[in-house]
ModelCIF file with pLDDT and N, C-alpha, C, O atoms, coordinates in Angstrom:
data_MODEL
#
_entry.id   MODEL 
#
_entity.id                         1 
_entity.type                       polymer 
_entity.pdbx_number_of_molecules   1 
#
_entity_poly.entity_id                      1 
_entity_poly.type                           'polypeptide(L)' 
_entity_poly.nstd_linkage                   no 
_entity_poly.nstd_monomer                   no 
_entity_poly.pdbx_seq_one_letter_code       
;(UNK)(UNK)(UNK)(UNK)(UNK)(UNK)(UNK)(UNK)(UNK)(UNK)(UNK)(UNK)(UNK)(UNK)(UNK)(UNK)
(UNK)(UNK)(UNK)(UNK)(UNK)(UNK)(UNK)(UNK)(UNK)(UNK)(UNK)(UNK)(UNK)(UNK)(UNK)(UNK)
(UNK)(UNK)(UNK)(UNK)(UNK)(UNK)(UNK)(UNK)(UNK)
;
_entity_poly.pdbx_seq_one_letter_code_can   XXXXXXXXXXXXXXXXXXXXXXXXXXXXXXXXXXXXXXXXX 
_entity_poly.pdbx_strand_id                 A 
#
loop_
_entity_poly_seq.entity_id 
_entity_poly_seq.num 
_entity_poly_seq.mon_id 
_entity_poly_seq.hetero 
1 1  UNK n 
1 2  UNK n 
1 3  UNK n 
1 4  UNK n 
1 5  UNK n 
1 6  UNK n 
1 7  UNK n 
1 8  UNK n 
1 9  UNK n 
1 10 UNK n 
1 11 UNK n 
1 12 UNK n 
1 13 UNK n 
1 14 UNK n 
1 15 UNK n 
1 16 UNK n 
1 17 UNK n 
1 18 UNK n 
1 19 UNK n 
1 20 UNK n 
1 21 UNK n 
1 22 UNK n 
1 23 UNK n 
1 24 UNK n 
1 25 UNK n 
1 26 UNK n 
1 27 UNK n 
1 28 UNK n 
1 29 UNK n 
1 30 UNK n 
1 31 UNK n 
1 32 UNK n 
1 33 UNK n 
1 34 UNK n 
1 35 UNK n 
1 36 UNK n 
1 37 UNK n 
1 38 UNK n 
1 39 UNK n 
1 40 UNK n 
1 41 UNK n 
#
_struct_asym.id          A 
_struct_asym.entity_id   1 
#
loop_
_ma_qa_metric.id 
_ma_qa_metric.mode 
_ma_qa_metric.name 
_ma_qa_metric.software_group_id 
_ma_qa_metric.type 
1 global pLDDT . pLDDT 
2 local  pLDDT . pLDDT 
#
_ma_qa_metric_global.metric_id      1 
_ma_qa_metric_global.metric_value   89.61 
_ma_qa_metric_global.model_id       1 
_ma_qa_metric_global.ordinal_id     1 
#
loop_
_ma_qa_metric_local.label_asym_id 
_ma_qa_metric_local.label_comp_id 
_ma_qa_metric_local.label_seq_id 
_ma_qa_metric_local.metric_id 
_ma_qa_metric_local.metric_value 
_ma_qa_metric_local.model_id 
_ma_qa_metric_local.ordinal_id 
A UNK 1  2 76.00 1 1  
A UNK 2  2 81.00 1 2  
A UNK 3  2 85.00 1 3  
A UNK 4  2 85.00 1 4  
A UNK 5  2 87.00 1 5  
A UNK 6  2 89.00 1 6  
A UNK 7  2 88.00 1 7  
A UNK 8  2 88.00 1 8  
A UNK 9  2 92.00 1 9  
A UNK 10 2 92.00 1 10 
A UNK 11 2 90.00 1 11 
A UNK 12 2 92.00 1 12 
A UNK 13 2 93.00 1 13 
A UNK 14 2 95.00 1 14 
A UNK 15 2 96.00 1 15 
A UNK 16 2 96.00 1 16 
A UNK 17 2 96.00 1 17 
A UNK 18 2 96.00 1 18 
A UNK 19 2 97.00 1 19 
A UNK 20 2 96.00 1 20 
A UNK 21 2 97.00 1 21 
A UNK 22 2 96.00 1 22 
A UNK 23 2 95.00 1 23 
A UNK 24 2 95.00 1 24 
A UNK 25 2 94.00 1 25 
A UNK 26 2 94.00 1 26 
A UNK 27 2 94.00 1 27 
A UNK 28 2 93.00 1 28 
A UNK 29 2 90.00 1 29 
A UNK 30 2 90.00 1 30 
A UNK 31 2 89.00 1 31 
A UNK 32 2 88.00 1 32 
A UNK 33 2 85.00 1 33 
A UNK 34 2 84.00 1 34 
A UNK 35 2 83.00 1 35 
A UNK 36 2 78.00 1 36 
A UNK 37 2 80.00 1 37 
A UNK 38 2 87.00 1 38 
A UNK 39 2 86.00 1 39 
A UNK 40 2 82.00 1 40 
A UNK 41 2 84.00 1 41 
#
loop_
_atom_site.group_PDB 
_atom_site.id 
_atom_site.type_symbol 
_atom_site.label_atom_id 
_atom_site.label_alt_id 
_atom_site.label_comp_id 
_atom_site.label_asym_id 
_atom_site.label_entity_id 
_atom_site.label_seq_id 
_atom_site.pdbx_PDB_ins_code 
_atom_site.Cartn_x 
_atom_site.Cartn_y 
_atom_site.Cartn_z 
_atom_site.occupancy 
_atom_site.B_iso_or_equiv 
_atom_site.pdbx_formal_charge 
_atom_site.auth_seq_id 
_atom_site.auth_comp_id 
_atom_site.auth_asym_id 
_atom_site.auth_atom_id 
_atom_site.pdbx_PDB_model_num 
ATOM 1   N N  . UNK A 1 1  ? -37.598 1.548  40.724 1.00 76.00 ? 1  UNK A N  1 
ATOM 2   C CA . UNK A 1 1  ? -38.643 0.669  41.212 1.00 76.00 ? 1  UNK A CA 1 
ATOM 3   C C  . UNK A 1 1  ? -40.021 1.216  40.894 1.00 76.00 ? 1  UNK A C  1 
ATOM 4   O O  . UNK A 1 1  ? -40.185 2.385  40.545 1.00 76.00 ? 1  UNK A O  1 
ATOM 5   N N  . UNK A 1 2  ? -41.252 0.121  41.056 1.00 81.00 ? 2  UNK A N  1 
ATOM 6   C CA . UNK A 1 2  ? -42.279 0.664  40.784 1.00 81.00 ? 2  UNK A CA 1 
ATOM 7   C C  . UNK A 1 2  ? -43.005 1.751  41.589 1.00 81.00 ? 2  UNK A C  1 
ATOM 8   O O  . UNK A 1 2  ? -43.565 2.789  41.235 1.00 81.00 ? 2  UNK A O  1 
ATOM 9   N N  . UNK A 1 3  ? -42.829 1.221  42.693 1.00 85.00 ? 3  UNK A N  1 
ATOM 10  C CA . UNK A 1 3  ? -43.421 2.317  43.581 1.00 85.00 ? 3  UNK A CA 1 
ATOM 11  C C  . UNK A 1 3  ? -43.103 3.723  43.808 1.00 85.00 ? 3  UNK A C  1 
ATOM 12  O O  . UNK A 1 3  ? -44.064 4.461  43.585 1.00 85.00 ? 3  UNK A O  1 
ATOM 13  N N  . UNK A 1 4  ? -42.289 4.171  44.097 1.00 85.00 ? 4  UNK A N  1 
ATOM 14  C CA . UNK A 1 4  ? -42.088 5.622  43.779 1.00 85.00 ? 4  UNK A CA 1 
ATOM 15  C C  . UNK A 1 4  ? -42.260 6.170  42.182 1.00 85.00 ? 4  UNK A C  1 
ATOM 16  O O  . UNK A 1 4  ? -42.263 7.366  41.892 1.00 85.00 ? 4  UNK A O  1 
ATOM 17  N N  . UNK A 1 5  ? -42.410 5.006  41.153 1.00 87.00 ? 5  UNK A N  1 
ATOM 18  C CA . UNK A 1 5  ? -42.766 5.881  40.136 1.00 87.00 ? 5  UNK A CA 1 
ATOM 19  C C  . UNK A 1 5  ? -44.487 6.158  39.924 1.00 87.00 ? 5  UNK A C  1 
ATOM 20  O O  . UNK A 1 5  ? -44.987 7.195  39.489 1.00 87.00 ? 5  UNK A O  1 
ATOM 21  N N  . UNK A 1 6  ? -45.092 5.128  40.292 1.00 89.00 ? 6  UNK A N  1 
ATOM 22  C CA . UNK A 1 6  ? -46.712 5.375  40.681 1.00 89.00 ? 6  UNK A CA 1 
ATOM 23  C C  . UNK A 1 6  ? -46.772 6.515  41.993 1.00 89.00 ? 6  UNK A C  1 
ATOM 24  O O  . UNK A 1 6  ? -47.723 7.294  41.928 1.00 89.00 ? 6  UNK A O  1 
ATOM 25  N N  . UNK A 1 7  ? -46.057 6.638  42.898 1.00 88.00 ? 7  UNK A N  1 
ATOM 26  C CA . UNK A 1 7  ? -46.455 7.930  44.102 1.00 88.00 ? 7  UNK A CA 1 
ATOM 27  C C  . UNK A 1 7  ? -46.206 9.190  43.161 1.00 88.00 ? 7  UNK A C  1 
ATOM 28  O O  . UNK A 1 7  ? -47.054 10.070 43.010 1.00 88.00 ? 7  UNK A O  1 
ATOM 29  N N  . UNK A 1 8  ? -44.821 9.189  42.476 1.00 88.00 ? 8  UNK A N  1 
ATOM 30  C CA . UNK A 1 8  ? -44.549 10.375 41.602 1.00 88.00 ? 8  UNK A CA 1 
ATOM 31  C C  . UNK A 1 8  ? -45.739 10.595 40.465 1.00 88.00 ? 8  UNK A C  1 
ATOM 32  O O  . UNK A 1 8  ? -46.342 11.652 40.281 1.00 88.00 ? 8  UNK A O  1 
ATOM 33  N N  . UNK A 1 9  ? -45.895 9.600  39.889 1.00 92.00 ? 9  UNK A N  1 
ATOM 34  C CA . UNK A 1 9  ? -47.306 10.246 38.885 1.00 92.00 ? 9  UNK A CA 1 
ATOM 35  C C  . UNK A 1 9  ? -48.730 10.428 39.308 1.00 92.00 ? 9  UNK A C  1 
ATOM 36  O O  . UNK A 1 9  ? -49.399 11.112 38.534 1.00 92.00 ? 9  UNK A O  1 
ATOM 37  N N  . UNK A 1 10 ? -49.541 9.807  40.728 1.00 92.00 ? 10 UNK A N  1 
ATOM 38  C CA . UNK A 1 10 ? -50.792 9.859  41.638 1.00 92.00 ? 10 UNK A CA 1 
ATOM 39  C C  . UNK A 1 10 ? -50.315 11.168 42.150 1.00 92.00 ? 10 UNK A C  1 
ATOM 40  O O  . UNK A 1 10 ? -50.845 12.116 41.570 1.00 92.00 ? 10 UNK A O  1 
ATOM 41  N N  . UNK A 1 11 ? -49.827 11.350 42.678 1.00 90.00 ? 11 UNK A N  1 
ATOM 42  C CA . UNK A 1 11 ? -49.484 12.241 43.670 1.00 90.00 ? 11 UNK A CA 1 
ATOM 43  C C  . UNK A 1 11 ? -49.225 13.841 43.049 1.00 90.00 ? 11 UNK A C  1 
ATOM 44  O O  . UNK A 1 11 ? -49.870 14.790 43.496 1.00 90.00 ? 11 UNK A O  1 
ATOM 45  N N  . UNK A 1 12 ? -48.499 13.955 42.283 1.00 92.00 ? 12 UNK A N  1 
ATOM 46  C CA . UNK A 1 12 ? -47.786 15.315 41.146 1.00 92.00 ? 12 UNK A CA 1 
ATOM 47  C C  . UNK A 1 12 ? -48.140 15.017 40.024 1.00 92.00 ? 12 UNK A C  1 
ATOM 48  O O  . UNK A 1 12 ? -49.218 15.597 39.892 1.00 92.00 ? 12 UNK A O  1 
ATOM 49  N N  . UNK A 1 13 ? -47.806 14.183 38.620 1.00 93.00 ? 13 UNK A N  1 
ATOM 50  C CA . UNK A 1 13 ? -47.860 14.561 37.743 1.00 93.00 ? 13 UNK A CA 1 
ATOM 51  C C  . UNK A 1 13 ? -48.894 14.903 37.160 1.00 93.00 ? 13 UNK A C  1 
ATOM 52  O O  . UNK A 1 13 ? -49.128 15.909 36.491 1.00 93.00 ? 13 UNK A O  1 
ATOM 53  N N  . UNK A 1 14 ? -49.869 13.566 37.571 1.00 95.00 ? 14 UNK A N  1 
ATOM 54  C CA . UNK A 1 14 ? -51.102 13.244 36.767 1.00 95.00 ? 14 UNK A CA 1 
ATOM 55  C C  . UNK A 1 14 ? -52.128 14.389 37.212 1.00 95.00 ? 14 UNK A C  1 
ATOM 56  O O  . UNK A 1 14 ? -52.848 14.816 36.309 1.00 95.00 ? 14 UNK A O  1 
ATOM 57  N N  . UNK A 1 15 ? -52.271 14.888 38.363 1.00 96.00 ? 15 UNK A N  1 
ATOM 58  C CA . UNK A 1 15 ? -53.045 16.264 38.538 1.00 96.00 ? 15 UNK A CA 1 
ATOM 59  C C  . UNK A 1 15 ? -52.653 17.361 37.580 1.00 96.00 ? 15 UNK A C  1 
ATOM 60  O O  . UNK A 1 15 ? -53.316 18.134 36.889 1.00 96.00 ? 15 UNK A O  1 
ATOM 61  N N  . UNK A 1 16 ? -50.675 17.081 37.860 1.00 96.00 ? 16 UNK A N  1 
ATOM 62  C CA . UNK A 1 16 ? -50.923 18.929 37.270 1.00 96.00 ? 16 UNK A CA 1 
ATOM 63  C C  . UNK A 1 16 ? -50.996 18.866 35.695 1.00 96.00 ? 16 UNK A C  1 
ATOM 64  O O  . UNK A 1 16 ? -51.511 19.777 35.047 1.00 96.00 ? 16 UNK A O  1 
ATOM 65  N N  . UNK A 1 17 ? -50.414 17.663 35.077 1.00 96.00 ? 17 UNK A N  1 
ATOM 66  C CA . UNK A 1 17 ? -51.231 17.515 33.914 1.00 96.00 ? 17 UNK A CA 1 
ATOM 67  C C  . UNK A 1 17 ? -52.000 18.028 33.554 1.00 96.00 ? 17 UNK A C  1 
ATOM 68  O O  . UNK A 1 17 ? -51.890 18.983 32.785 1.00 96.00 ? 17 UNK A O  1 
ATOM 69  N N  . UNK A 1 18 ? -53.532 17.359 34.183 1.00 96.00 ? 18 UNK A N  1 
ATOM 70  C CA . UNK A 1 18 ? -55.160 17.587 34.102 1.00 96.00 ? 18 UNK A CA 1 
ATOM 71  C C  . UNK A 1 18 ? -54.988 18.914 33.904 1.00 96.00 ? 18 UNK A C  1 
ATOM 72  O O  . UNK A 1 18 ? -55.290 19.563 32.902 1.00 96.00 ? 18 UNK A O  1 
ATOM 73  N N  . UNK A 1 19 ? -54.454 19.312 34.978 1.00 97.00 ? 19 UNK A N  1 
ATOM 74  C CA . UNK A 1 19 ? -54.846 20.709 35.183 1.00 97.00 ? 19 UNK A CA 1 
ATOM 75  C C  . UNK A 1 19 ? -54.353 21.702 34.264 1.00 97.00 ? 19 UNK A C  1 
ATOM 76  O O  . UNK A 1 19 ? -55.128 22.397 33.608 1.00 97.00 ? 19 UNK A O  1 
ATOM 77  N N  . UNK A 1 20 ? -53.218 21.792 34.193 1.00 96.00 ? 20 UNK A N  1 
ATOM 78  C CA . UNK A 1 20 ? -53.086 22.509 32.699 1.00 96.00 ? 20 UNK A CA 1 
ATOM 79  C C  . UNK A 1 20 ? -53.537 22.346 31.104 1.00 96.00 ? 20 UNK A C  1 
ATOM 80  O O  . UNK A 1 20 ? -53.658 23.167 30.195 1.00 96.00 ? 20 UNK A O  1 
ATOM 81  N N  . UNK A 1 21 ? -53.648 21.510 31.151 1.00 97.00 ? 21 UNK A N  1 
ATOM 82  C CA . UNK A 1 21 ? -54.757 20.538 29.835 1.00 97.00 ? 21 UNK A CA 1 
ATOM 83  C C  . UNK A 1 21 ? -55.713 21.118 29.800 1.00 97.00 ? 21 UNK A C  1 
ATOM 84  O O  . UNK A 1 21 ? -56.042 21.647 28.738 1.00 97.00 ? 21 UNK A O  1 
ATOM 85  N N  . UNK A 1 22 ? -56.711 21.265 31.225 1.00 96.00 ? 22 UNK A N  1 
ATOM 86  C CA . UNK A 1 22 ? -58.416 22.027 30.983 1.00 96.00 ? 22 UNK A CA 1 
ATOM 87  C C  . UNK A 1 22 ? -57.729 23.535 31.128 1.00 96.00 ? 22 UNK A C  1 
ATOM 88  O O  . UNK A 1 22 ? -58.326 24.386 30.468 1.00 96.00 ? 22 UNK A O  1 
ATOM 89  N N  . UNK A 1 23 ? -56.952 23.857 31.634 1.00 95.00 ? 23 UNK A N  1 
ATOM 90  C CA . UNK A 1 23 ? -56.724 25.298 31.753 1.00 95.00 ? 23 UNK A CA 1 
ATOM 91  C C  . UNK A 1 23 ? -56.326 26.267 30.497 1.00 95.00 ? 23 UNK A C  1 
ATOM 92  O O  . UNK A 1 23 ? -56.477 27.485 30.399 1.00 95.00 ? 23 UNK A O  1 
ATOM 93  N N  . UNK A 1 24 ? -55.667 25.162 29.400 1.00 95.00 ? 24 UNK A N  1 
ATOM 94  C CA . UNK A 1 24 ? -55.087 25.674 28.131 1.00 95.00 ? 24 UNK A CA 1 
ATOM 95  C C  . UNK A 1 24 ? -56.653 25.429 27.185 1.00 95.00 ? 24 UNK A C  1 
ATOM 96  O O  . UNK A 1 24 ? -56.878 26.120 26.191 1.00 95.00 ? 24 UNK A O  1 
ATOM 97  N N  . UNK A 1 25 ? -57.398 24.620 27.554 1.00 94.00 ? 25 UNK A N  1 
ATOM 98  C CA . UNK A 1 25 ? -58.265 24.325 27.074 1.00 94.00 ? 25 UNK A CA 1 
ATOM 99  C C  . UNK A 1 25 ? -59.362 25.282 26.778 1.00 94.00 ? 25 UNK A C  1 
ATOM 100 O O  . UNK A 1 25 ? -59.822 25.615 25.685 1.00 94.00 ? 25 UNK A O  1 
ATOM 101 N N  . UNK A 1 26 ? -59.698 25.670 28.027 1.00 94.00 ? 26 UNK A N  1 
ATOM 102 C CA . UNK A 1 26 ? -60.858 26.985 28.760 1.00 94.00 ? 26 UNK A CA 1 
ATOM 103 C C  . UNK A 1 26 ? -60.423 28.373 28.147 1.00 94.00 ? 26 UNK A C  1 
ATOM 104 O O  . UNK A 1 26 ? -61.227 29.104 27.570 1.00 94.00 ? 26 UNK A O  1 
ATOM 105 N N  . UNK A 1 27 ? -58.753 28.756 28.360 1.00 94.00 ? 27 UNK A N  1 
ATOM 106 C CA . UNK A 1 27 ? -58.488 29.733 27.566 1.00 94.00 ? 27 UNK A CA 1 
ATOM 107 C C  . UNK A 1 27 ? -58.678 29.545 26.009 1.00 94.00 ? 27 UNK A C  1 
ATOM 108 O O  . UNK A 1 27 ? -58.977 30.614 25.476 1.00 94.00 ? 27 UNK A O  1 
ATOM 109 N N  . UNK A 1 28 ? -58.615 28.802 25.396 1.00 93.00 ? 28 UNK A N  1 
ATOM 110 C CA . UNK A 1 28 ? -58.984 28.562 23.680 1.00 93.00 ? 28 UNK A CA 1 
ATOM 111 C C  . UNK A 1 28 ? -59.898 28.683 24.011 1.00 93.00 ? 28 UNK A C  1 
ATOM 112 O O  . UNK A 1 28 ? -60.164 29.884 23.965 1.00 93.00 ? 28 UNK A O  1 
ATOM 113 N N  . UNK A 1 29 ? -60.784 28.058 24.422 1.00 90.00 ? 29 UNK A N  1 
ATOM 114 C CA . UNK A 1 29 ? -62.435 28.393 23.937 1.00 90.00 ? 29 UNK A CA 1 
ATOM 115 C C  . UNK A 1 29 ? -63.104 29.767 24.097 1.00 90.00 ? 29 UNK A C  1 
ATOM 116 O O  . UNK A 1 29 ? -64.257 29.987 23.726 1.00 90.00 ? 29 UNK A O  1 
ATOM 117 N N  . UNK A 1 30 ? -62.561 30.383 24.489 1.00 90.00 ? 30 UNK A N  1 
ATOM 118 C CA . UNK A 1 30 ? -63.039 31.954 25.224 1.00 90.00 ? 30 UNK A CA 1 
ATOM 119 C C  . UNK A 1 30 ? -62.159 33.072 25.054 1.00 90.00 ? 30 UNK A C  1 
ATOM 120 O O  . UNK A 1 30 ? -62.462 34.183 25.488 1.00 90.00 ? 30 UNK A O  1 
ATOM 121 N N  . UNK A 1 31 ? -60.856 32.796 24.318 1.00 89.00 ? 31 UNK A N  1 
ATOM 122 C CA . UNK A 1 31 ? -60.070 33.737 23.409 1.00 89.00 ? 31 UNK A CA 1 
ATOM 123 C C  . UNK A 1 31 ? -59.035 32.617 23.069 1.00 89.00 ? 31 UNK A C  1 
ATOM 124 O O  . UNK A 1 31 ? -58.073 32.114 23.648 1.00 89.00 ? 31 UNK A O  1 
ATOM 125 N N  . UNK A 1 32 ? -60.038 32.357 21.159 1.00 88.00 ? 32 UNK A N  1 
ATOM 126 C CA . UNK A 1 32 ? -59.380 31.661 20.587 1.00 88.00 ? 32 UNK A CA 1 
ATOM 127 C C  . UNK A 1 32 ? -58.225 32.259 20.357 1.00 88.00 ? 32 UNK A C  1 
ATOM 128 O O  . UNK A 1 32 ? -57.308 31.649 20.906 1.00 88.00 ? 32 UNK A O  1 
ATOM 129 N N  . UNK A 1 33 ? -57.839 33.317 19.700 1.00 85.00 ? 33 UNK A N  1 
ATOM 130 C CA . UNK A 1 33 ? -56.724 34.004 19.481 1.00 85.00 ? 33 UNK A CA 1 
ATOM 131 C C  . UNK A 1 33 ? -55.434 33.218 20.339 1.00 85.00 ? 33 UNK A C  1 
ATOM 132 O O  . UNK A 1 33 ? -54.329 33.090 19.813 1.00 85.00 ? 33 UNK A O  1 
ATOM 133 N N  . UNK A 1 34 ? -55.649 32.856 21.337 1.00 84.00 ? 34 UNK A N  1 
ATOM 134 C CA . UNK A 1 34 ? -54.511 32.160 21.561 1.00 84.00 ? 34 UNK A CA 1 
ATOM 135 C C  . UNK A 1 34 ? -54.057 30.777 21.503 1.00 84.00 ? 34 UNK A C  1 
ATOM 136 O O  . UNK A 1 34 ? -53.043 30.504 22.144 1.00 84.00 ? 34 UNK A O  1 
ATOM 137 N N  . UNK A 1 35 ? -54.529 30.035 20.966 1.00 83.00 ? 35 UNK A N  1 
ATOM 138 C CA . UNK A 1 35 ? -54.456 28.628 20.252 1.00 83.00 ? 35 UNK A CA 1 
ATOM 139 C C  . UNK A 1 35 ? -53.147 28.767 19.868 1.00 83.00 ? 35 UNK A C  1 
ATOM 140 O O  . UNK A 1 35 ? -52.472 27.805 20.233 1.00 83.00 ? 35 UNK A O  1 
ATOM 141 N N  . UNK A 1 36 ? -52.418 29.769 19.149 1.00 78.00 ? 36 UNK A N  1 
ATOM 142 C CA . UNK A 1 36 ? -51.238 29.684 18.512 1.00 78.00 ? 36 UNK A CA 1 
ATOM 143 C C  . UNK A 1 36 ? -50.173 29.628 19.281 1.00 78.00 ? 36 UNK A C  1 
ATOM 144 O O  . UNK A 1 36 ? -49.065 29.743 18.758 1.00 78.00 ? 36 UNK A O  1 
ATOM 145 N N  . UNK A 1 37 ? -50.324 29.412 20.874 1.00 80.00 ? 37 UNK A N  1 
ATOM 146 C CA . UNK A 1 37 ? -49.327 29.647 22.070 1.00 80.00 ? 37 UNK A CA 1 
ATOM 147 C C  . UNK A 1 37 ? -50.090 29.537 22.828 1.00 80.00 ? 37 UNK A C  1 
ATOM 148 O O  . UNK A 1 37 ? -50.473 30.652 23.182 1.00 80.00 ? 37 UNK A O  1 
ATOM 149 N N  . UNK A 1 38 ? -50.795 28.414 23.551 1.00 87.00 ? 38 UNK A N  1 
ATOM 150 C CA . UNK A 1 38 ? -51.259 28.427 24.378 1.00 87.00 ? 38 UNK A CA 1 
ATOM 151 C C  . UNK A 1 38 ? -50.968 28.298 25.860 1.00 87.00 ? 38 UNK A C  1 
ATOM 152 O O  . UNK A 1 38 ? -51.673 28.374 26.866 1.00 87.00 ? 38 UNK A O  1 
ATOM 153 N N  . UNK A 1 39 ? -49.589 28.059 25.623 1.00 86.00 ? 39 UNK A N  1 
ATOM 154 C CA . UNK A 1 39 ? -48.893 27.365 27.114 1.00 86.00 ? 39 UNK A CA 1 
ATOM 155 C C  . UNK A 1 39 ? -48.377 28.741 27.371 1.00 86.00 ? 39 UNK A C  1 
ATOM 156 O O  . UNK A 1 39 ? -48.736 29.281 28.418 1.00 86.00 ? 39 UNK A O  1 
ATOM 157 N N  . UNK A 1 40 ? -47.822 29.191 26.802 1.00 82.00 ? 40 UNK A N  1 
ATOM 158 C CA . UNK A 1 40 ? -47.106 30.553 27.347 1.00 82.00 ? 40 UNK A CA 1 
ATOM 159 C C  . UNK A 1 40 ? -48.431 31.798 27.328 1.00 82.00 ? 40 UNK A C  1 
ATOM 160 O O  . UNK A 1 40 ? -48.041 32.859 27.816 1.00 82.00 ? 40 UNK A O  1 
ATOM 161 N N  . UNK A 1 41 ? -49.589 31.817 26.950 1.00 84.00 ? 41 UNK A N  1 
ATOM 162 C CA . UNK A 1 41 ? -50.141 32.835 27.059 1.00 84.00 ? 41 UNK A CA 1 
ATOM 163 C C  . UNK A 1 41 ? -51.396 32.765 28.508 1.00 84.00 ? 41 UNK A C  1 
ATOM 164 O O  . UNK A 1 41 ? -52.080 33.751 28.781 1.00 84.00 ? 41 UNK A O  1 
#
């Protein structure tokens, strides 16, 4: 149904998304060196 799939993405996904997105982001810009792995470093 629709509704629990909009609470599941407002609620959890769509933040922690964001949030790792600017966080992988901020680390590239300020030690590029890790662009090549950014999720794991």
């Amino acid at each position: 149904g629709a509704r629990p799939i909009r609470l599941a993405w407002f609620a959890v996904v769509l933040p922690a998304l964001v949030l790792n997105y600017l966080g992988q982001g901020a680390m590239i810009l300020h030690s590029p060196e890790t662009s090549d792995n950014p999720f794991f470093r």
